[in-house]
N, C-alpha and C. Protein backbone atom coordinates (compact mmCIF):
# COMPACT_ATOMS: atom_id res chain seq x y z
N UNK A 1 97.24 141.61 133.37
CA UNK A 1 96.85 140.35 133.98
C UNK A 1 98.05 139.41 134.02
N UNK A 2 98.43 138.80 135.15
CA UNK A 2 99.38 137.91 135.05
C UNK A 2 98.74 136.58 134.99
N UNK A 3 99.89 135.58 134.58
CA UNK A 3 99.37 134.23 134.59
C UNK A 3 98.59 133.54 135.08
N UNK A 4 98.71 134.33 136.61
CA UNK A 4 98.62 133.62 137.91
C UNK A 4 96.98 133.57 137.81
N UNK A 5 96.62 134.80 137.11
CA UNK A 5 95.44 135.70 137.56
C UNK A 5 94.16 134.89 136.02
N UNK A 6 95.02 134.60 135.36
CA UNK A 6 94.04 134.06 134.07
C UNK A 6 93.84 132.20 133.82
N UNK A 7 94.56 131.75 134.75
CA UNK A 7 94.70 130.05 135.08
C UNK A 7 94.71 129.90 135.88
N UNK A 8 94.02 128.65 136.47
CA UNK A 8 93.88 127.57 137.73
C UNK A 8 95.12 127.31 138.27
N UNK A 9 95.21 126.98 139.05
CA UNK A 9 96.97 126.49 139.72
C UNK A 9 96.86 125.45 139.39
N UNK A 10 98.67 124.77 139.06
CA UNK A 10 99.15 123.66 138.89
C UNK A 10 98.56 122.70 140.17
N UNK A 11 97.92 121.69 139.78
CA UNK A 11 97.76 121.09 141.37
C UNK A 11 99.54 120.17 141.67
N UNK A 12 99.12 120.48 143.01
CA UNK A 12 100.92 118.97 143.72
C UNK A 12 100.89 118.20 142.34
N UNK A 13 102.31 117.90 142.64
CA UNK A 13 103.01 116.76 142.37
C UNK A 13 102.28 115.63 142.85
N UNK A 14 102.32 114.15 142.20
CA UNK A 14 101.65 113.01 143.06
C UNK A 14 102.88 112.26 143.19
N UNK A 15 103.23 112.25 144.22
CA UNK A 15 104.44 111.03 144.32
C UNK A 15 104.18 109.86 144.33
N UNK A 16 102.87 109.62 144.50
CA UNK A 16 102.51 107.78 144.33
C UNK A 16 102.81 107.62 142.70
N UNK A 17 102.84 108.30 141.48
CA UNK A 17 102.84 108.15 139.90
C UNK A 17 104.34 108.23 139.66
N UNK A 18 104.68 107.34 138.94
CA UNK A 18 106.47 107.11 138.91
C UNK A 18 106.66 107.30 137.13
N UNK A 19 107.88 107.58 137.14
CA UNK A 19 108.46 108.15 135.55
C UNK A 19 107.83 106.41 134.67
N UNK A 20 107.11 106.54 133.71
CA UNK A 20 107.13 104.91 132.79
C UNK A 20 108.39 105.20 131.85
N UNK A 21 109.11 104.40 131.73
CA UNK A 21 110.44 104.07 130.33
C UNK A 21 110.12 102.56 130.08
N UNK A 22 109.05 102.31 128.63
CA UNK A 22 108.85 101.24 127.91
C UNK A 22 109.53 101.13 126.43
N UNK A 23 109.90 100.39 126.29
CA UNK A 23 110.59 99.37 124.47
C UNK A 23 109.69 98.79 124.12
N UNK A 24 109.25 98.46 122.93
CA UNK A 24 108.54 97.14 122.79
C UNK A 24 109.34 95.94 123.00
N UNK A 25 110.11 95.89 123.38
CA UNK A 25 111.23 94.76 123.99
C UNK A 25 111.56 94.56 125.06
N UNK A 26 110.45 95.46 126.04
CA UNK A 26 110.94 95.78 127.61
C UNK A 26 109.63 94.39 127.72
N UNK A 27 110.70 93.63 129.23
CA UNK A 27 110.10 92.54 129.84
C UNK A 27 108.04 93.14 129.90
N UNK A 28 107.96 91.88 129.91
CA UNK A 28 106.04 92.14 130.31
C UNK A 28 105.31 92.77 129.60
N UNK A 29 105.76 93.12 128.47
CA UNK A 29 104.93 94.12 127.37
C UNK A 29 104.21 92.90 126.73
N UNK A 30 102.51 92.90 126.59
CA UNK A 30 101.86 92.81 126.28
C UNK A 30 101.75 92.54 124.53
N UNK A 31 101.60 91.47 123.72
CA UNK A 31 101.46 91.54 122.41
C UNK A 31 100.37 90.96 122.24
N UNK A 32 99.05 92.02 121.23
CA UNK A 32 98.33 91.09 121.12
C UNK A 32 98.07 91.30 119.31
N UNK A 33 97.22 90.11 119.19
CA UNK A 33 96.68 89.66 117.56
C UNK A 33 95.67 89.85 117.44
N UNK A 34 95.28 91.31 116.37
CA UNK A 34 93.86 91.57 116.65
C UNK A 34 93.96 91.46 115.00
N UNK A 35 92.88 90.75 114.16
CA UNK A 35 92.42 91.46 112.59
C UNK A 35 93.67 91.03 112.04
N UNK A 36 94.52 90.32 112.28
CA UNK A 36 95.92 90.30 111.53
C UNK A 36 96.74 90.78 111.83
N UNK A 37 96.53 91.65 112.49
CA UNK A 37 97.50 93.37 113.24
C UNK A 37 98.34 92.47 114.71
N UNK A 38 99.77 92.93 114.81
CA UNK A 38 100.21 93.06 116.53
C UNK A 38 100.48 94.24 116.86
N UNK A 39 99.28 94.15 118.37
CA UNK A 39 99.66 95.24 119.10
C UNK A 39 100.20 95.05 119.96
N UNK A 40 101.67 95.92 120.29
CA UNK A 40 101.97 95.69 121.50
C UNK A 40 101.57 97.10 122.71
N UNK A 41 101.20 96.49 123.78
CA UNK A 41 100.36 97.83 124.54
C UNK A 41 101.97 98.08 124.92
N UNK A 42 102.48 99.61 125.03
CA UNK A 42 103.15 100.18 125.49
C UNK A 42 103.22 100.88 127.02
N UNK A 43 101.88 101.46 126.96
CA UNK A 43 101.79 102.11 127.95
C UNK A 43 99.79 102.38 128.08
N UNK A 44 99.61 102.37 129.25
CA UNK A 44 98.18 101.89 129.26
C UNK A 44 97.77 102.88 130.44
N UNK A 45 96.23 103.52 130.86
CA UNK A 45 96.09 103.87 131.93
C UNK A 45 95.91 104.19 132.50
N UNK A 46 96.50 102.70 133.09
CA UNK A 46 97.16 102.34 135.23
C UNK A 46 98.44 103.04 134.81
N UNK A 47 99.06 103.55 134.18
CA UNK A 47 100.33 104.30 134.35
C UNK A 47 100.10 105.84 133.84
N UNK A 48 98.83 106.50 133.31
CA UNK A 48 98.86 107.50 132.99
C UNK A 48 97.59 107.99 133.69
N UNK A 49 97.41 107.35 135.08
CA UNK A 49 95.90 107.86 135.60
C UNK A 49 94.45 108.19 134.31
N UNK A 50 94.67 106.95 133.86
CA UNK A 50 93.92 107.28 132.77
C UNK A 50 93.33 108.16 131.77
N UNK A 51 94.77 108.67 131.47
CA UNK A 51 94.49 110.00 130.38
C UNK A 51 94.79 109.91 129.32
N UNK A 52 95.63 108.56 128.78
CA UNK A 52 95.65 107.70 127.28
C UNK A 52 96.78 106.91 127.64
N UNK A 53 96.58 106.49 126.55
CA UNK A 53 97.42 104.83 126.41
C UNK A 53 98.08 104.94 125.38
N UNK A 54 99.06 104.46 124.92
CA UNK A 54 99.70 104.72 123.93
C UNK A 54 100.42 102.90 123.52
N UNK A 55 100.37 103.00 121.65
CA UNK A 55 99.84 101.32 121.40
C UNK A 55 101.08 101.27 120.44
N UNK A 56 101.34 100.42 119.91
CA UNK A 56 102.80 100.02 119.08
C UNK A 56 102.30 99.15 118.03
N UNK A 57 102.02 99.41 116.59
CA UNK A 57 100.89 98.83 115.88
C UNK A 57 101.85 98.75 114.74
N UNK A 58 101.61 97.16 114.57
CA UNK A 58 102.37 96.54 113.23
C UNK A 58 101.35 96.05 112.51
N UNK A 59 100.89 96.55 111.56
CA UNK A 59 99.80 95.84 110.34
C UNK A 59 100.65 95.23 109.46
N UNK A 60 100.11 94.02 108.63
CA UNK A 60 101.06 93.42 107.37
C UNK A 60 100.37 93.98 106.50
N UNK A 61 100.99 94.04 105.14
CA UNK A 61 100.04 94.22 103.98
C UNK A 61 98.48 93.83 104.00
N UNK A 62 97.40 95.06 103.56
CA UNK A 62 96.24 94.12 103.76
C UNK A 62 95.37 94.15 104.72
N UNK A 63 96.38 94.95 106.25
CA UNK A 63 96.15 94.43 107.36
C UNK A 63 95.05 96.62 107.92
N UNK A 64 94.49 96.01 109.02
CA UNK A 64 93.52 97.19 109.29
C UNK A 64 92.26 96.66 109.67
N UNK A 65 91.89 97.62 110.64
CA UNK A 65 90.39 97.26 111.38
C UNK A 65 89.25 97.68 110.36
N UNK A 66 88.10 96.99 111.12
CA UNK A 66 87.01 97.04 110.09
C UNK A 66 86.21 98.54 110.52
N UNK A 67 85.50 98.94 109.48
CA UNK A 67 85.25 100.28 109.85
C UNK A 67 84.64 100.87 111.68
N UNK A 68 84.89 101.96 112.04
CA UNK A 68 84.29 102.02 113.64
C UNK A 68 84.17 103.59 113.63
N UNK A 69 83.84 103.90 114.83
CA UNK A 69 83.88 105.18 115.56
C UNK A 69 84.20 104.95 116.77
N UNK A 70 84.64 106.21 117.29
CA UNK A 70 84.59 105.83 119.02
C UNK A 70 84.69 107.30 120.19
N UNK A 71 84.08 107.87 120.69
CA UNK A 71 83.81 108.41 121.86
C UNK A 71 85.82 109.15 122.55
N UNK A 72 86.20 108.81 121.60
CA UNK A 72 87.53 109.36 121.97
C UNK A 72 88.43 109.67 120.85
N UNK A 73 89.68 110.30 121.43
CA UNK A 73 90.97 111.30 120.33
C UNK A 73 91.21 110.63 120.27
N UNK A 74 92.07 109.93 118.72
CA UNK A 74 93.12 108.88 118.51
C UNK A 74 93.81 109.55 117.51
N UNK A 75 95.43 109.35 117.97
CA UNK A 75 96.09 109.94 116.97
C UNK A 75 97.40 108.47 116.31
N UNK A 76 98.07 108.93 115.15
CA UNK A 76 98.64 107.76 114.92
C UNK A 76 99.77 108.29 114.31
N UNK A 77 101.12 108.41 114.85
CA UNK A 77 102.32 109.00 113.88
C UNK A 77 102.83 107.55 113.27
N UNK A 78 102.87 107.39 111.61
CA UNK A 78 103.38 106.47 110.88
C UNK A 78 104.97 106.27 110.59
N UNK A 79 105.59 105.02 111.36
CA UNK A 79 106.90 104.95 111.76
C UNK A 79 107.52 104.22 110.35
N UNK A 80 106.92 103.58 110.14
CA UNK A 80 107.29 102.09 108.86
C UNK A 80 106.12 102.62 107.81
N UNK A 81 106.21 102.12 106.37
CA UNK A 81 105.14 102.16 105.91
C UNK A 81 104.42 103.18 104.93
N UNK A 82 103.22 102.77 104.75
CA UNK A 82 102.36 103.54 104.10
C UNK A 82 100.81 103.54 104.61
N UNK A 83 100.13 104.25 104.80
CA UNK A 83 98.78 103.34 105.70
C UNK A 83 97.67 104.07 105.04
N UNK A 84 96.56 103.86 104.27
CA UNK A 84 95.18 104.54 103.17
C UNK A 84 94.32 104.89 104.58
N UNK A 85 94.15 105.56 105.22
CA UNK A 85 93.32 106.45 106.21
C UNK A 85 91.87 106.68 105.22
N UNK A 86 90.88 106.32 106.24
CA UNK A 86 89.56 106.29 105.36
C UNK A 86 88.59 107.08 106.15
N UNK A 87 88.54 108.79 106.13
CA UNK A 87 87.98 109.23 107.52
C UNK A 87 86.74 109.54 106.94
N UNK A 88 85.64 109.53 107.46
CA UNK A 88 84.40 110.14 106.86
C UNK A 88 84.11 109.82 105.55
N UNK A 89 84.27 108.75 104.71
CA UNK A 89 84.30 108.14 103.75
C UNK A 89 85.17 108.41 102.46
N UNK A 90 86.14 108.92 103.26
CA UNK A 90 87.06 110.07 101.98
C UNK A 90 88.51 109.49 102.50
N UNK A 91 89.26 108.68 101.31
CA UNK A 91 90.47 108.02 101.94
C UNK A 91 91.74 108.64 101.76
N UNK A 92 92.61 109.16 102.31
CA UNK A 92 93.99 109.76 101.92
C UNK A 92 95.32 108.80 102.45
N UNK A 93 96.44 108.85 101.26
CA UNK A 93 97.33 108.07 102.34
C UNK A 93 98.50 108.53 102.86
N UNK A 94 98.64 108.01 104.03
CA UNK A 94 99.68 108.90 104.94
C UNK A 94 100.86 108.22 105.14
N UNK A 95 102.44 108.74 104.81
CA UNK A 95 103.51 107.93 104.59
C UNK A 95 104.42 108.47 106.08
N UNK A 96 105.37 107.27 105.77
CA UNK A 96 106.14 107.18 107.48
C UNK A 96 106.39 108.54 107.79
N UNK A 97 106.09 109.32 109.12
CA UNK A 97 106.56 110.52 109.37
C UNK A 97 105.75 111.17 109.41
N UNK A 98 104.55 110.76 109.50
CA UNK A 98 103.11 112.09 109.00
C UNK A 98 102.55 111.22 110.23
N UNK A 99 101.67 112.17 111.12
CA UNK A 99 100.96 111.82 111.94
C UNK A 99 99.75 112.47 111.80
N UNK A 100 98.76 111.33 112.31
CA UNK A 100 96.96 111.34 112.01
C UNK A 100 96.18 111.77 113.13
N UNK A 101 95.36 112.80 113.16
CA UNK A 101 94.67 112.85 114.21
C UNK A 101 93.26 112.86 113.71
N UNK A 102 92.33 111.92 114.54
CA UNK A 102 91.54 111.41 114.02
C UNK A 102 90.32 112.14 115.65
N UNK A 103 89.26 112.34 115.07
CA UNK A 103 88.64 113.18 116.35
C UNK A 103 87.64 112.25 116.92
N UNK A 104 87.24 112.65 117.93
CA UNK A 104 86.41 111.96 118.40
C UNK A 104 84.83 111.56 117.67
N UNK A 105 84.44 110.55 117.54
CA UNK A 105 83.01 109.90 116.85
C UNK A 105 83.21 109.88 115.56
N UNK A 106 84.03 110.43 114.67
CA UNK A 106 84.17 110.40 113.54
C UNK A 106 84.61 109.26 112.96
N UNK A 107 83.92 108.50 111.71
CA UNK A 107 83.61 107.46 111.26
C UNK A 107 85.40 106.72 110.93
N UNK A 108 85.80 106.14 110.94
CA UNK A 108 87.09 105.84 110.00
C UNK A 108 87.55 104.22 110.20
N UNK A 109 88.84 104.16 109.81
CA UNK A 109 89.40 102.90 109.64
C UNK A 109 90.45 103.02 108.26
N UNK A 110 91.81 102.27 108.92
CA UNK A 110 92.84 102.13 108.33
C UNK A 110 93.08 100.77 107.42
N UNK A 111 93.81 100.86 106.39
CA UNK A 111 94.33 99.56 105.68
C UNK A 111 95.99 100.01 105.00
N UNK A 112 96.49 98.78 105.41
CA UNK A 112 98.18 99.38 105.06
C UNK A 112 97.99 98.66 103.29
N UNK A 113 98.26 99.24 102.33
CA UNK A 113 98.39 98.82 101.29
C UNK A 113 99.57 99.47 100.91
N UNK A 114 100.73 99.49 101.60
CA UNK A 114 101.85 99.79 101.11
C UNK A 114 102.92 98.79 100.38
N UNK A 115 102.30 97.33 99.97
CA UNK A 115 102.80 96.19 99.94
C UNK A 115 103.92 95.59 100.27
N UNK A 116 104.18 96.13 102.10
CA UNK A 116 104.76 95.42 102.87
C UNK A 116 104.57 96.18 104.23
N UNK A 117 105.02 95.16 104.92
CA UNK A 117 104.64 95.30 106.55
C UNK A 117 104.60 97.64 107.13
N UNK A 118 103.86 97.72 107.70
CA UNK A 118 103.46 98.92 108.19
C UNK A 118 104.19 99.43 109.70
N UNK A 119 104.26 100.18 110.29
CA UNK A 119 104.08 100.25 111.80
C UNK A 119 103.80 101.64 112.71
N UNK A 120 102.86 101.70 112.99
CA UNK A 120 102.72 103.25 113.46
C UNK A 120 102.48 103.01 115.04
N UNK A 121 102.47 104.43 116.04
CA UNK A 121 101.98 104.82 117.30
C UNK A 121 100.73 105.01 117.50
N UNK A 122 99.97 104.62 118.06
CA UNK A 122 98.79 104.78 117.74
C UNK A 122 98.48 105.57 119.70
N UNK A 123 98.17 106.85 120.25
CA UNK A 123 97.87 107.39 121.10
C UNK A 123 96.57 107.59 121.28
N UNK A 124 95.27 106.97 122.31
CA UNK A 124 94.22 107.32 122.49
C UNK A 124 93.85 108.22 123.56
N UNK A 125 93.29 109.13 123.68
CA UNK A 125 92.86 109.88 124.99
C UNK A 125 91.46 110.26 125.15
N UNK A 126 90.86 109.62 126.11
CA UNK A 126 91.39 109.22 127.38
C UNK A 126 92.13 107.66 127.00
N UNK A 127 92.15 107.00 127.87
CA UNK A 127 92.89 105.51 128.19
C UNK A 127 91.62 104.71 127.83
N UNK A 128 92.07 103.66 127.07
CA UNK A 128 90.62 102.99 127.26
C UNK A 128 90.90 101.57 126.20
N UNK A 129 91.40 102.27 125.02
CA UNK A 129 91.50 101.30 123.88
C UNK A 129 92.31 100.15 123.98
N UNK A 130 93.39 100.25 124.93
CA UNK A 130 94.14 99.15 125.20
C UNK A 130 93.43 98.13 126.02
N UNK A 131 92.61 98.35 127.01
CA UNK A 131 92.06 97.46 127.57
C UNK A 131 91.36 96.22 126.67
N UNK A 132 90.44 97.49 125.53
CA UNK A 132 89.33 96.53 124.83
C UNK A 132 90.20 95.68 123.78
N UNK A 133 91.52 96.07 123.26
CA UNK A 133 92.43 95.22 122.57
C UNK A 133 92.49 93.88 122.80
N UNK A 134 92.88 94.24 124.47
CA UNK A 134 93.47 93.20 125.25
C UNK A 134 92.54 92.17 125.48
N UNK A 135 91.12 92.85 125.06
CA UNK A 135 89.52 91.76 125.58
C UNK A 135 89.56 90.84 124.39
N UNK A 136 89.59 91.26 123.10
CA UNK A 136 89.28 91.13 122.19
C UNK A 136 89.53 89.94 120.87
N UNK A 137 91.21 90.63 121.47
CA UNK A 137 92.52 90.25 120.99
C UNK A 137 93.08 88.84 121.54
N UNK A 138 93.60 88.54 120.92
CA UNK A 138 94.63 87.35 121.01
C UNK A 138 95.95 87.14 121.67
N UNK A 139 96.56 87.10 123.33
CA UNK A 139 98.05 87.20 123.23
C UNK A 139 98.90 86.31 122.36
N UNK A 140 99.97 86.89 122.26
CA UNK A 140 100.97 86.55 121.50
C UNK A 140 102.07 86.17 122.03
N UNK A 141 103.14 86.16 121.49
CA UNK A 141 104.73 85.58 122.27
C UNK A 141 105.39 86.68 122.23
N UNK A 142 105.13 87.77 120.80
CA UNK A 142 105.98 88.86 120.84
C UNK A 142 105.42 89.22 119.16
N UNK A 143 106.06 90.69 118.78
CA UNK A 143 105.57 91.08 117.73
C UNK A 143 105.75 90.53 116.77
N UNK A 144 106.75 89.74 116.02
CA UNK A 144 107.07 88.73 114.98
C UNK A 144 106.12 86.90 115.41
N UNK A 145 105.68 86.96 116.09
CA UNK A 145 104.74 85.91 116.44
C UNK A 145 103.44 85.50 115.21
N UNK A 146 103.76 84.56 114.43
CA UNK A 146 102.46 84.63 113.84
C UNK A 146 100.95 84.64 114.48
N UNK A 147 100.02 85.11 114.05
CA UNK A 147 98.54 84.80 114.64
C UNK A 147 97.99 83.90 114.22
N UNK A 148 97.74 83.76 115.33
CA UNK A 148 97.02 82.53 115.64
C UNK A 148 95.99 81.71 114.48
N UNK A 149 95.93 80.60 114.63
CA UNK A 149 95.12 80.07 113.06
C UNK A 149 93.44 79.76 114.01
N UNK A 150 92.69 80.78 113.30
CA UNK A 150 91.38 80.69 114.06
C UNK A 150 90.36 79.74 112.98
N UNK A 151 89.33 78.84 113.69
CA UNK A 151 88.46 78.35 112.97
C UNK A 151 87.46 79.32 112.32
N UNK A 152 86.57 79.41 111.22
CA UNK A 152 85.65 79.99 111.21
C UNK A 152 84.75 80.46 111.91
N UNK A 153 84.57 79.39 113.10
CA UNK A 153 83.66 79.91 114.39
C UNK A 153 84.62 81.00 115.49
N UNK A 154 85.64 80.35 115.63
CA UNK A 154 86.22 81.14 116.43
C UNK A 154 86.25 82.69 116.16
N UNK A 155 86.42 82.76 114.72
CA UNK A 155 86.99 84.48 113.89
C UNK A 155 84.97 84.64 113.94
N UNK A 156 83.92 83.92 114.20
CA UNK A 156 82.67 84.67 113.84
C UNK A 156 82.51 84.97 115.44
N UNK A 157 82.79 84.20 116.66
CA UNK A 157 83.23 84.37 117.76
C UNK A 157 83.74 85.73 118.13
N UNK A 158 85.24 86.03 117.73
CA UNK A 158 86.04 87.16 118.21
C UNK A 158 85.18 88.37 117.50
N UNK A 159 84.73 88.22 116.53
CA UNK A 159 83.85 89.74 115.94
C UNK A 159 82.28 90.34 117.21
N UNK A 160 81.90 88.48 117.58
CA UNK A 160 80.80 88.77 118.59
C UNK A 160 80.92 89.51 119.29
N UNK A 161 81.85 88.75 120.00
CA UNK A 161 82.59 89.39 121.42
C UNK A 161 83.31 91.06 121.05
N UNK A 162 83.57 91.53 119.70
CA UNK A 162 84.01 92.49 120.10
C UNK A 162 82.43 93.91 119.81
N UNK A 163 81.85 93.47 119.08
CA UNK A 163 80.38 93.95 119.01
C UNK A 163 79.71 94.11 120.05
N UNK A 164 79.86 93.04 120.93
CA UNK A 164 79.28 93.28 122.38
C UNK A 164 80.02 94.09 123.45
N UNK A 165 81.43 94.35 123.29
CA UNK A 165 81.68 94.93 124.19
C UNK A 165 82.12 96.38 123.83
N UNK A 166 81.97 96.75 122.75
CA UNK A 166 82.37 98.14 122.14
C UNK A 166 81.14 98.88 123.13
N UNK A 167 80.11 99.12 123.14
CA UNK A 167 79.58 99.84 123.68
C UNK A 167 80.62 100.54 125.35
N UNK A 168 80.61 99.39 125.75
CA UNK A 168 81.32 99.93 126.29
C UNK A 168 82.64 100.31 127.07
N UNK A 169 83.39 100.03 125.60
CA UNK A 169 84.55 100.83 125.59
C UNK A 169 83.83 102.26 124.37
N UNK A 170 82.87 102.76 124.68
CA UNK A 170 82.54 103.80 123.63
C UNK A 170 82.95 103.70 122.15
N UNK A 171 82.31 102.50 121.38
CA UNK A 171 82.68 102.56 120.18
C UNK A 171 81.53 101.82 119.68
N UNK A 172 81.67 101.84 118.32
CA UNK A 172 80.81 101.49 117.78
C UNK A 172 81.12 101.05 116.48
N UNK A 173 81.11 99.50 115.87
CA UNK A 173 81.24 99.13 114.77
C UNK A 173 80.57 99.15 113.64
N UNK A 174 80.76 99.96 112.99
CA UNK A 174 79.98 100.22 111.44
C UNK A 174 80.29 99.00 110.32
């Protein structure tokens, strides 16, 4: 059997989809303040025909979302740091250079207790998570930007709003 004969064909090339080359320092990149955390969206997508997004995630000490699931792959290679991974109620911790793949619906949530600043890649597939960041979240000026000083209503506010719209970005807050 040849190749040809056991796989689908490559479909065309799309020439409307152009090479992305992003920095987190490249003009127009996106920073936002979610939970304490800056994300900067890297790559989102409208540039990957929506087949994942890929996120640039600085937690401070301390710093990490509140527990969730979600309807999609997320993986996270740890650049800076130390980060306590809490998957299915069983926590391990993963140091700079180790990357996480976390499966789809499965319960989890991160906290950097490495007692100092964190920073990992965080890749979702399909595309999706950057959007709801961006709903959610807070812009910023850039990744060293402090966040924003929220009132009590405002921070019982941003949890509303993100409760209401997880459904549908396929997630779900535990």
């Amino acid at each position: 059997m040849t190749t040809q004969e056991t796989h689908a064909a490559i479909p065309d090339d799309d020439p409307a989809r152009s090479l992305t080359v992003v920095s987190p320092e490249s003009p127009g990149m996106a920073f936002v303040s979610l939970a304490g955390d800056t994300y900067t969206m890297l790559i989102g997508g409208e540039q990957t025909a929506g087949t994942y997004c890929l996120i640039d995630m600085h937690v401070p000490d301390g710093g990490g979302p509140p527990p969730h699931r979600h309807n999609f792959e997320e993986m996270f290679t740890i650049l800076e740091g130390r980060i306590d991974f809490t998957f299915r109620g069983e926590t391990i911790t993963v140091e700079a250079g180790s990357t996480v793949n976390i499966p789809a619906n499965a319960p989890h949530f991160f906290r950097n207790r490495s007692g100092g600043p964190a920073r990992m890649l965080c890749m979702c597939t399909p595309a999706g998570q950057e959007e709801f960041f961006l709903r959610v979240g807070d812009l910023v000026d850039g990744v060293d930007a402090p966040p924003p000083v929220l009132t009590d209503e405002e921070l019982a506010a941003r949890r509303r709003l993100a409760v209401e719209l997880a459904p549908q970005y396929e997630t779900d807050m535990l």
